[in-house]
Protein backbone atom coordinates (compact mmCIF):
# COMPACT_ATOMS: atom_id res chain seq x y z
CA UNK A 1 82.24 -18.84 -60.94
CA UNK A 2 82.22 -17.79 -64.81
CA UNK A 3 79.95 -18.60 -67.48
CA UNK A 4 78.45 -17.46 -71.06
CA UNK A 5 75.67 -17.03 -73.32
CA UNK A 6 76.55 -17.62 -76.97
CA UNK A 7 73.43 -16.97 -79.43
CA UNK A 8 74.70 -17.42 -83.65
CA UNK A 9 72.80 -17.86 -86.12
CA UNK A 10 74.18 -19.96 -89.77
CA UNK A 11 72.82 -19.53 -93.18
CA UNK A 12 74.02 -22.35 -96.13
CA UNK A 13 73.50 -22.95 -99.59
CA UNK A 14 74.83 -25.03 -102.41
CA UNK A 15 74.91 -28.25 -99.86
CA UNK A 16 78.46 -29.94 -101.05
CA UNK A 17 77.25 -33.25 -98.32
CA UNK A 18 75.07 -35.86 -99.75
CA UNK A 19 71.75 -36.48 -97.81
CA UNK A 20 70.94 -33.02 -96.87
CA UNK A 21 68.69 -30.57 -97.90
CA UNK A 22 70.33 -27.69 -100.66
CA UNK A 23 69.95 -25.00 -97.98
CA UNK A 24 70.00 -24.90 -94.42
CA UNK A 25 69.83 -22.34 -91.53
CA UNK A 26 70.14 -22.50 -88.02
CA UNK A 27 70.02 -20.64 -85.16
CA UNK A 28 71.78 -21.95 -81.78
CA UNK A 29 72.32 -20.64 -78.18
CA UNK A 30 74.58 -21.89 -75.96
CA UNK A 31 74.58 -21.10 -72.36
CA UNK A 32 77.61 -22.45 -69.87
CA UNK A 33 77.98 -22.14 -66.34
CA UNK A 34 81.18 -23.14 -64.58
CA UNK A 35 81.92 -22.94 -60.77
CA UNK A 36 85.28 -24.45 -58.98
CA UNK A 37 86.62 -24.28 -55.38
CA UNK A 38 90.16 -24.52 -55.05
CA UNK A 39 91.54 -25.28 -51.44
CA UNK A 40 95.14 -26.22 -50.11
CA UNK A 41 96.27 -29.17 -52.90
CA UNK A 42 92.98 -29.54 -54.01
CA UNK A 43 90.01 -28.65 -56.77
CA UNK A 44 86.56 -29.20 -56.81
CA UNK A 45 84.71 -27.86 -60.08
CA UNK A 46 81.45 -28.53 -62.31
CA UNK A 47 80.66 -27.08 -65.51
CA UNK A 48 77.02 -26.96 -66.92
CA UNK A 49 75.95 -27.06 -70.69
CA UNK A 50 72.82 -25.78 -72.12
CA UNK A 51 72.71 -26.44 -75.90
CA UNK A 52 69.49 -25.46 -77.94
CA UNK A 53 68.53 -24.96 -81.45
CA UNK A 54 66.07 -23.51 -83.55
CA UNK A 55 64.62 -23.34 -87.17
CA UNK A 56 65.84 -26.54 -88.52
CA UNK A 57 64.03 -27.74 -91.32
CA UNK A 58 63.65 -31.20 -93.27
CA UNK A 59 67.00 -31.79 -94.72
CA UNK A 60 69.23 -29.61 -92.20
CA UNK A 61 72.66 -30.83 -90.89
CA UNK A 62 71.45 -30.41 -87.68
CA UNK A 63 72.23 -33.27 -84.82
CA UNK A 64 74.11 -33.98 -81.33
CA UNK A 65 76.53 -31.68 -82.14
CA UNK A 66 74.05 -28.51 -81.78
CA UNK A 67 71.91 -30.06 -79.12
CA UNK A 68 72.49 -31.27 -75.44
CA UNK A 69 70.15 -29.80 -72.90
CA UNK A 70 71.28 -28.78 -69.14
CA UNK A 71 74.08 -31.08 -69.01
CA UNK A 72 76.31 -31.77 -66.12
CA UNK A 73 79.97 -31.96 -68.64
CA UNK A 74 82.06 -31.20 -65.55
CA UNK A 75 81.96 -32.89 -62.47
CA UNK A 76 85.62 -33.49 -60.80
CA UNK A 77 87.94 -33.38 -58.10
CA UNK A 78 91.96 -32.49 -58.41
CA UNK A 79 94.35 -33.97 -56.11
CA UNK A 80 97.02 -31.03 -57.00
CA UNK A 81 101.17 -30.87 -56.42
CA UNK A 82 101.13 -34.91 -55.79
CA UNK A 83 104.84 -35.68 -55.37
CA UNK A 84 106.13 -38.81 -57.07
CA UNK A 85 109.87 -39.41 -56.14
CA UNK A 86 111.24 -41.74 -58.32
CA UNK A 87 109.88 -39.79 -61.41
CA UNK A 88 111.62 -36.84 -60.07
CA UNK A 89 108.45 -34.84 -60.55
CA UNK A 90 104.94 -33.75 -59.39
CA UNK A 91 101.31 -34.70 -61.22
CA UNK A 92 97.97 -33.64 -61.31
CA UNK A 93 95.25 -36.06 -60.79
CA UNK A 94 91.94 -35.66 -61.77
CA UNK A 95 88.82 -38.34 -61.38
CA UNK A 96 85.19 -37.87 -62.97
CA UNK A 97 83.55 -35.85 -65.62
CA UNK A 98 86.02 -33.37 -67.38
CA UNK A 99 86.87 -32.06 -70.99
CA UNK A 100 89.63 -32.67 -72.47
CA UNK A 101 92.02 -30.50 -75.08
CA UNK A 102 95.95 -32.67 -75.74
CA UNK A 103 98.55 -31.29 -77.62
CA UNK A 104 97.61 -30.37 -81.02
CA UNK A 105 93.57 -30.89 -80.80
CA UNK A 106 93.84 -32.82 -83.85
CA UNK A 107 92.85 -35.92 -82.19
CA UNK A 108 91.44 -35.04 -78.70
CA UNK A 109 89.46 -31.99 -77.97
CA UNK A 110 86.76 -30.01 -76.41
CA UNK A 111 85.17 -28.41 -79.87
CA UNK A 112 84.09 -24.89 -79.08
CA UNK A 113 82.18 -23.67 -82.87
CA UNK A 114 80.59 -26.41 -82.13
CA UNK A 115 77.35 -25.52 -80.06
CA UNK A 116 77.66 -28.72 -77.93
CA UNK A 117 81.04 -30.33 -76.55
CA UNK A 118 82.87 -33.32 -76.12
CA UNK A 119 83.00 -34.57 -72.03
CA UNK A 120 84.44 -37.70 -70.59
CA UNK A 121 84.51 -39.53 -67.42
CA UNK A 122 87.42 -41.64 -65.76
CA UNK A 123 90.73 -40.52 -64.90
CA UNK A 124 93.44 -37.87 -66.04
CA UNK A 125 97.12 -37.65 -64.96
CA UNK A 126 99.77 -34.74 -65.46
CA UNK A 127 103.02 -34.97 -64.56
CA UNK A 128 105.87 -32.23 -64.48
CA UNK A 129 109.27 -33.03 -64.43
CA UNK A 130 112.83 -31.63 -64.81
CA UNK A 131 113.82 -29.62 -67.88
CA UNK A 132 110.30 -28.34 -68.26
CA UNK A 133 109.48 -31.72 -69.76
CA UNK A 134 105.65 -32.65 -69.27
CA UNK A 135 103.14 -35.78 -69.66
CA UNK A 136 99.71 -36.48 -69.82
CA UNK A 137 97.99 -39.70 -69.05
CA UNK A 138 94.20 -40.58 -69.61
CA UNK A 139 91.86 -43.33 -68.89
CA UNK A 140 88.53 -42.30 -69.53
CA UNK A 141 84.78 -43.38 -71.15
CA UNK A 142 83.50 -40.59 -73.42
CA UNK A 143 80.41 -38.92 -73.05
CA UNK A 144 78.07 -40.51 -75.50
CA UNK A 145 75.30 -37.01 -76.20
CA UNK A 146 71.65 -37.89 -75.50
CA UNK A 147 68.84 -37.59 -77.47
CA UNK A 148 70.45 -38.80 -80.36
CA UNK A 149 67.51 -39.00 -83.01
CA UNK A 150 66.47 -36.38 -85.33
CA UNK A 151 63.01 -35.91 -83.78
CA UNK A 152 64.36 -35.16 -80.15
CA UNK A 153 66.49 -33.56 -81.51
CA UNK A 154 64.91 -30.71 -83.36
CA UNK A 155 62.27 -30.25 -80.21
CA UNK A 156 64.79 -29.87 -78.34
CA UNK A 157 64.40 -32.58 -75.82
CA UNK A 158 66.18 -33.45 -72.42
CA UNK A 159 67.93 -36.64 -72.01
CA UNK A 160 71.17 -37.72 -69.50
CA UNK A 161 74.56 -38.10 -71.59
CA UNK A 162 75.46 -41.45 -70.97
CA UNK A 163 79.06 -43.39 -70.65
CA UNK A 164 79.86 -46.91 -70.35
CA UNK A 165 82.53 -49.57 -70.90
CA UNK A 166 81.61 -50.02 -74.92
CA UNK A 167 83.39 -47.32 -75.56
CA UNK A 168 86.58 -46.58 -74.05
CA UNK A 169 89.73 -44.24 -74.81
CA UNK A 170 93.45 -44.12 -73.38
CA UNK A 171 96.26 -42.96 -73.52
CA UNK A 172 98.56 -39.79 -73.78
CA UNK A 173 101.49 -37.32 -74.74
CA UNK A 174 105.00 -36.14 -73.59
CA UNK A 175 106.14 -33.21 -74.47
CA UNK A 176 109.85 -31.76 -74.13
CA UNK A 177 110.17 -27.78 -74.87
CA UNK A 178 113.61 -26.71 -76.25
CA UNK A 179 114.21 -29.82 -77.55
CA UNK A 180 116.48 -27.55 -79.90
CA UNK A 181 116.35 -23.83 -80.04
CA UNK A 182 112.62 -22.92 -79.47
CA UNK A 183 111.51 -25.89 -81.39
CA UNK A 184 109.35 -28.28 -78.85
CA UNK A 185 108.95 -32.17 -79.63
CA UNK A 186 106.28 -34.26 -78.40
CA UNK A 187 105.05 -37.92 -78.59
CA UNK A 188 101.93 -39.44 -78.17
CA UNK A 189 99.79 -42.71 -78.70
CA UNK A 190 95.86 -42.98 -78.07
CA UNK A 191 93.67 -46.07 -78.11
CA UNK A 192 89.67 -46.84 -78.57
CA UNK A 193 87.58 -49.44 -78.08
CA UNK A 194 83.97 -49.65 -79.16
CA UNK A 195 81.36 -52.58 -78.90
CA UNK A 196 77.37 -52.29 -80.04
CA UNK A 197 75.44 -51.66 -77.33
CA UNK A 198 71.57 -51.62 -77.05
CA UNK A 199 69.97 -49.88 -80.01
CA UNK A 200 73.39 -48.24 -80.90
CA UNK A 201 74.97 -50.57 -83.34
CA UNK A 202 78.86 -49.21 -84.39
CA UNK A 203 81.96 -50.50 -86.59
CA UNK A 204 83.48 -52.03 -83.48
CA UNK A 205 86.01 -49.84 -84.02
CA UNK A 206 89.43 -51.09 -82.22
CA UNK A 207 92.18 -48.33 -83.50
CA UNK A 208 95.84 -47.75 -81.79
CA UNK A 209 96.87 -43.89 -83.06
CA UNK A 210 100.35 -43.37 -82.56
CA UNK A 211 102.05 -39.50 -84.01
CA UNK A 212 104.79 -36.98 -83.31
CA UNK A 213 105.25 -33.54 -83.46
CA UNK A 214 107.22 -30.32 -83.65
CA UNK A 215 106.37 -26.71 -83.32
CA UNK A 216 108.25 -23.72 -82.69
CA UNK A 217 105.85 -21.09 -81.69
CA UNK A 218 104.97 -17.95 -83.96
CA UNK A 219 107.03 -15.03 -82.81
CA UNK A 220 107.61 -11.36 -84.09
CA UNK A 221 109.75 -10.92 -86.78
CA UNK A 222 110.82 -15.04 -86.95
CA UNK A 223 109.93 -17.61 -88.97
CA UNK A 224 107.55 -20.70 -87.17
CA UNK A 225 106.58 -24.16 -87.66
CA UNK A 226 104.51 -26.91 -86.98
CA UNK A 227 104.91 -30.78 -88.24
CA UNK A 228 102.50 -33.48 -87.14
CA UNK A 229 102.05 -36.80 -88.18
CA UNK A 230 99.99 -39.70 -87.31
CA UNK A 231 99.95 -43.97 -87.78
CA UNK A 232 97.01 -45.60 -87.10
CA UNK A 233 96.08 -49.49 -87.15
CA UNK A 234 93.78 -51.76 -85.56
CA UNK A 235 90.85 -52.93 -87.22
CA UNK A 236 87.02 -52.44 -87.61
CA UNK A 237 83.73 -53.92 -89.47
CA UNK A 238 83.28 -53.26 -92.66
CA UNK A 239 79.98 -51.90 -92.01
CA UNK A 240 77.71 -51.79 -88.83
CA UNK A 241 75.88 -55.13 -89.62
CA UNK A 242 76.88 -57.42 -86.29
CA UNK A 243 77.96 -60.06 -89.34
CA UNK A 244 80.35 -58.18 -91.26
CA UNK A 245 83.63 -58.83 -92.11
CA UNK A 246 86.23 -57.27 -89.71
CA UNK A 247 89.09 -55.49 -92.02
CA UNK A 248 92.39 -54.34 -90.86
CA UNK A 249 93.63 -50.42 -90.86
CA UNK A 250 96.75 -48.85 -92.00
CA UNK A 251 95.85 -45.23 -92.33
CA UNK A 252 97.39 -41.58 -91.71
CA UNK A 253 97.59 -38.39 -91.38
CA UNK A 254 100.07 -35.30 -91.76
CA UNK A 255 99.57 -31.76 -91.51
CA UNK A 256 102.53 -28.86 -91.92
CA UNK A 257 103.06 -25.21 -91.91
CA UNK A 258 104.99 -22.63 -92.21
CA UNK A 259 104.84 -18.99 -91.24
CA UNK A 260 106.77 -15.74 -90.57
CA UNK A 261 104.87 -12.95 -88.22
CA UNK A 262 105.74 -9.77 -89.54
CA UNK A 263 107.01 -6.26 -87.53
CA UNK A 264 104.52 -3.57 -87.56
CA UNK A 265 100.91 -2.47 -85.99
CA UNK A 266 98.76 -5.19 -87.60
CA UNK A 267 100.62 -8.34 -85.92
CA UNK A 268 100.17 -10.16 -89.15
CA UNK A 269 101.39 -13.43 -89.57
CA UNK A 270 101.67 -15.37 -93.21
CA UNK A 271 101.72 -19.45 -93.81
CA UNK A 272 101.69 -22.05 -96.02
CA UNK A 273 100.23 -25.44 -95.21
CA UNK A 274 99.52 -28.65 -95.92
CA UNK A 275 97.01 -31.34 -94.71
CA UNK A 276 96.95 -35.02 -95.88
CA UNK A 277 94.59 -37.81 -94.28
CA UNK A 278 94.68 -40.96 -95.61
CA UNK A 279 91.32 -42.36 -97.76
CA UNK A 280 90.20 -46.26 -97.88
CA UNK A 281 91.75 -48.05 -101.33
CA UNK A 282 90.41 -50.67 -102.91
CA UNK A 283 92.71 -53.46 -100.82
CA UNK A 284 91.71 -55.92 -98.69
CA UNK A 285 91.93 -53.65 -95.62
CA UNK A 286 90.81 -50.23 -94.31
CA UNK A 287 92.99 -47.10 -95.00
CA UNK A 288 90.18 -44.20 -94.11
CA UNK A 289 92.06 -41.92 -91.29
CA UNK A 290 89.86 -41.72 -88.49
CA UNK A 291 90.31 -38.20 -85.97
CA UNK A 292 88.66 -39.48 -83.01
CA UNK A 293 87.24 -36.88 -80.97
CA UNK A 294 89.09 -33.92 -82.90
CA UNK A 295 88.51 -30.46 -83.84
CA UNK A 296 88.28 -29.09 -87.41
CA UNK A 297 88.31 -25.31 -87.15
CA UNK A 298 91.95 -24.56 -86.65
CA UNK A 299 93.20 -26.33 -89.65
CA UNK A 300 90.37 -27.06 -92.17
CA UNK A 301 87.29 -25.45 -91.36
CA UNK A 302 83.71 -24.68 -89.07
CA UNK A 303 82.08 -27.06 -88.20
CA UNK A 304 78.16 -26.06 -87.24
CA UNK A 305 75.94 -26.74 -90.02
CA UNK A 306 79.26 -26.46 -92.82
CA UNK A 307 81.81 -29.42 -91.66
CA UNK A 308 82.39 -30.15 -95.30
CA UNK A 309 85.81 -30.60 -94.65
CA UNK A 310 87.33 -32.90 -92.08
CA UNK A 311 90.25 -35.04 -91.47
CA UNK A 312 89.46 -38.07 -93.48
CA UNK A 313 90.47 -38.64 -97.44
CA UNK A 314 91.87 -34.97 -98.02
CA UNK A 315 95.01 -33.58 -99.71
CA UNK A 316 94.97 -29.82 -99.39
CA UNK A 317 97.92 -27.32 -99.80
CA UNK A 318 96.97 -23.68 -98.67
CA UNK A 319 98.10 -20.50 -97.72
CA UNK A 320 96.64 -18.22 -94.31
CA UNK A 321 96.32 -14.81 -93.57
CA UNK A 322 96.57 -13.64 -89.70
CA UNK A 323 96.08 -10.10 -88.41
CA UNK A 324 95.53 -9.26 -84.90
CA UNK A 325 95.99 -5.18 -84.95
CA UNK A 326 94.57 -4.49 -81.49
CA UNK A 327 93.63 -6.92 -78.37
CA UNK A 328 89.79 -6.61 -79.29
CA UNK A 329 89.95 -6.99 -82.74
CA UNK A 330 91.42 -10.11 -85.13
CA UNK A 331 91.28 -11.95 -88.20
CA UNK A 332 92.13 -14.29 -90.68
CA UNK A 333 91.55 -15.65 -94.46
CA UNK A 334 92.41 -18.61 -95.38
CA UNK A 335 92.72 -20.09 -99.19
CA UNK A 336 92.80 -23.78 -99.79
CA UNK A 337 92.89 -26.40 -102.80
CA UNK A 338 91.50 -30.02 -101.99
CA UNK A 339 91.68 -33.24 -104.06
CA UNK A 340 90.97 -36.82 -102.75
CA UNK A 341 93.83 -38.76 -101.42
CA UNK A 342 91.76 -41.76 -103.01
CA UNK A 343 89.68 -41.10 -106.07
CA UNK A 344 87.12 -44.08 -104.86
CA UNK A 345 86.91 -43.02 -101.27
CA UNK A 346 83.86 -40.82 -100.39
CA UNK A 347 85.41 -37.12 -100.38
CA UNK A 348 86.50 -36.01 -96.74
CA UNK A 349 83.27 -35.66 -94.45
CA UNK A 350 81.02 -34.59 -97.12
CA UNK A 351 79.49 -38.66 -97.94
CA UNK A 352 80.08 -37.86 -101.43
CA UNK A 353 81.74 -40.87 -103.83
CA UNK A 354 82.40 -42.65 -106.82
CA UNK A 355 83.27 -46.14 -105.97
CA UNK A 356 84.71 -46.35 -109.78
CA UNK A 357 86.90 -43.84 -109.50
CA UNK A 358 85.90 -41.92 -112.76
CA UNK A 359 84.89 -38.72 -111.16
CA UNK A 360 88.46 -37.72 -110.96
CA UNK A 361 90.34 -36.20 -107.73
CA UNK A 362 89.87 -32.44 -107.89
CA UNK A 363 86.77 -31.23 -105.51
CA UNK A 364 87.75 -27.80 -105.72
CA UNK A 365 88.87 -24.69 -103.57
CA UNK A 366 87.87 -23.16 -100.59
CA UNK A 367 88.14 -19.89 -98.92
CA UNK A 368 87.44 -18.77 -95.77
CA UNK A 369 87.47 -16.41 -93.22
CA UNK A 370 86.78 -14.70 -89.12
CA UNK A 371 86.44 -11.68 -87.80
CA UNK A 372 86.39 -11.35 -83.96
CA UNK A 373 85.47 -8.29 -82.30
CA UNK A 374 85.03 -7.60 -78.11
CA UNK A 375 82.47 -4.95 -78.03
CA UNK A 376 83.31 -4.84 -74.55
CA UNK A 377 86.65 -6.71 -73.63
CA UNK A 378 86.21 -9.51 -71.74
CA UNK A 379 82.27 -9.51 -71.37
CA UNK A 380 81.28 -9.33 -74.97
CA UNK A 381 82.55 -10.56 -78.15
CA UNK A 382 80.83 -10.31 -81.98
CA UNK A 383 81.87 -13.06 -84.58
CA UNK A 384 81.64 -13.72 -87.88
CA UNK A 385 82.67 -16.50 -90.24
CA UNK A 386 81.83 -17.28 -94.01
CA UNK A 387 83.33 -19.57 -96.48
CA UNK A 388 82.73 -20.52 -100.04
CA UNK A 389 83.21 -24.13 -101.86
CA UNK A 390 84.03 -23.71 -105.39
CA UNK A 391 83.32 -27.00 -106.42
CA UNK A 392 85.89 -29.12 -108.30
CA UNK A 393 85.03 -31.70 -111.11
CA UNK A 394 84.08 -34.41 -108.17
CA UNK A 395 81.62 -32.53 -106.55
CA UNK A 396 79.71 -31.80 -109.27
CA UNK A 397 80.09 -35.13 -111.47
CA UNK A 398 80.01 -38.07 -108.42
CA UNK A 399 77.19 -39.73 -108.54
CA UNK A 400 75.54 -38.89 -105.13
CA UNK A 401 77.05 -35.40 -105.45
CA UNK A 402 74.02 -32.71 -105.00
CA UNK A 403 73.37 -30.75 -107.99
CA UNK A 404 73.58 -27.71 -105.91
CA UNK A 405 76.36 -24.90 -107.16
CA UNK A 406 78.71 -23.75 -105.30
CA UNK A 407 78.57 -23.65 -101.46
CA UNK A 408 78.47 -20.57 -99.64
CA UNK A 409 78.45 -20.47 -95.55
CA UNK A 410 77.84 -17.59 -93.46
CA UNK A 411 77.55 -17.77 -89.06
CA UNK A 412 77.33 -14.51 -87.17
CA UNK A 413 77.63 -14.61 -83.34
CA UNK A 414 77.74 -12.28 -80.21
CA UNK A 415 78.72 -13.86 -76.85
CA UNK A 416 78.44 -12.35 -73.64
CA UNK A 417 80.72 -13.99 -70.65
CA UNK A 418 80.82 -13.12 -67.39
């Protein structure tokens, strides 16, 4: 049995997404509580989210993602150590309600700034084979978070999660370690399928995601690196009207970096890096990169009540700071230029746009920052994060851009686990 109780409050100002208020604060308390049994070849586990939030006002950011009240996310059973012979290998096999982090996150993840998660149910397979080389399999509906409008949502109100066949995700990775030196390759390919549903129209989104990667792992004194790219194509409605056209996608996404960890008491590690999603055009199709079921904070930035910057329509080179001089204590900066990979594509997740283009493609700088702290190690951790927008020409001259300044974010947290 483990669990924890997360309570963080978030201050905002200088809004940079269109819709919301100029200022926001929040504060949110998260409470888990997982238990598993583990017997000969076998696990049984459950995992319980309590999600809550307080002091939202008209305007805030605030939805699903900071509310989900006593929710079962966890409910499964492992069939551990299966053998399967003529894959010269064993696998893992795992049926009902689980999270799910694959290979880089980028794509599929269990979010954890984010006061509420990201839980599926259906079926999970991992294999292990000779030369270390390893493979994950999944065939799963994802949790769709309940209540869903603004109302329930700022009461606080209970509702069931739901999952059904309208929306459905499969797929997986392989991954080979060594594939030369320390580098490690891996290949994967995810699918989703989406149909409206009762009172929950969508895009009818129908997207294949295929990518690659390499990494070799940061290491003292060494240089490290990390190339990933994705191709993604299907096609979706132009808009959630039942009757609108249905457009075809070609869109992508690449992120790099590059680091050396340096000698010496502070564990510090340097990088350079580079993120590029792919933005809709003015063709006949659909070219907006879309990250699925994601997470944000390791590359670009928190999400919470910020999430101005997300995987979608984004060119940003940057450079990261990493310092981890004792086991309770680390931190990082991180510096970062953005322009719009297409000038008439609303910017990233921020809903700003100028569908003529004339704003330009400069929407300015961002830096940002954590510092993690266990008060107590292992039972009880402080954290803070800020970051500050310095808007760029389009964020203050699109049309829908709020006249706001610049943006400045600021979360502080204490967690207690047990």
């Amino acid at each position: 049995m483990s669990g924890s109780i997360r309570a963080r409050y978030e201050a905002l100002d200088g809004q940079a997404r269109a819709g919301f208020g100029a200022k926001d604060d929040l504060v949110s308390v998260r409470t888990t509580l997982f238990g598993e049994y583990r017997g000969d070849g076998f696990r049984v586990g459950g995992e319980l989210y309590d999600s809550r939030a307080y002091g939202a006002d008209a305007g805030s950011a605030i939805g699903t993602g900071e509310v989900n009240i006593l929710e079962l996310v966890q409910a499964y059973v492992v069939a551990q150590g299966v053998a399967l012979p003529p894959l010269g290998g064993t696998a893992d096999i795992q049926l009902g309600r689980f999270m799910l982090n694959l290979g880089s996150r980028r794509l599929i993840a269990a979010d954890d700034y984010r006061n509420t998660t990201n839980g599926y149910s259906g079926a999970r397979i991992d294999f292990r084979g000779r030369g270390g080389i390893a493979a994950t399999a999944i065939l799963v509906l994802p949790q769709q978070r309940r209540p869903d409008d603004i109302a329930s949502i700022r009461d606080n109100r209970r509702a069931f999660d739901r999952e059904n066949f309208n929306v459905k995700l499969w797929g997986g990775l392989i991954a080979r370690p060594g594939l030369f030196g320390r580098t490690m390759g891996e290949l994967s390919y995810f699918g989703l399928a989406e149909r409206d549903q009762a009172g929950r129209p969508t895009r009818n989104r129908h997207l294949h995601t295929a990518g690659g990667r390499l990494i070799r792992e940061p290491a003292t004194g060494s240089f490290d690196y990390e190339v990933e790219g994705f191709y993604q194509f299907g096609h979706v409605r132009a808009s959630l009207a039942a009757a609108a056209a249905r457009l075809d996608v070609s869109a992508w996404f690449i992120h790099a970096d590059a680091g050396y960890s340096f000698p010496g008491p502070l564990k510090a590690r340097l990088s350079i890096e580079y993120d590029r999603a792919s933005g809709d055009g003015r063709g006949p199709g659909f070219g907006r990169f879309d990250t699925l079921f994601g997470m944000r904070r390791a590359d670009l930035a928190p999400a919470g009540i910020y999430a101005q910057i997300g995987r979608a329509n984004i060119s940003t080179p940057g450079i990261r700071l990493e310092v981890a001089p004792t086991k309770r204590l680390d931190a990082f900066v991180a510096w970062r230029a953005m322009w719009l990979a297409e000038r008439t594509d609303a910017f990233s997740t921020s809903g700003v746009r100028d569908p003529s283009g004339r704003s330009g493609s400069f929407a300015g700088q961002q830096l940002e920052g954590r510092l993690r702290w266990w008060v107590l190690p292992a039972r009880l951790r402080a954290e803070a994060n800020a970051a500050w927008i310095a808007k760029g020409r389009f964020l203050r001259r699109a049309p829908n851009a709020p006249r706001t300044g610049d943006t400045h974010y600021l979360s502080l947290a204490l967690t207690a686990s047990f």
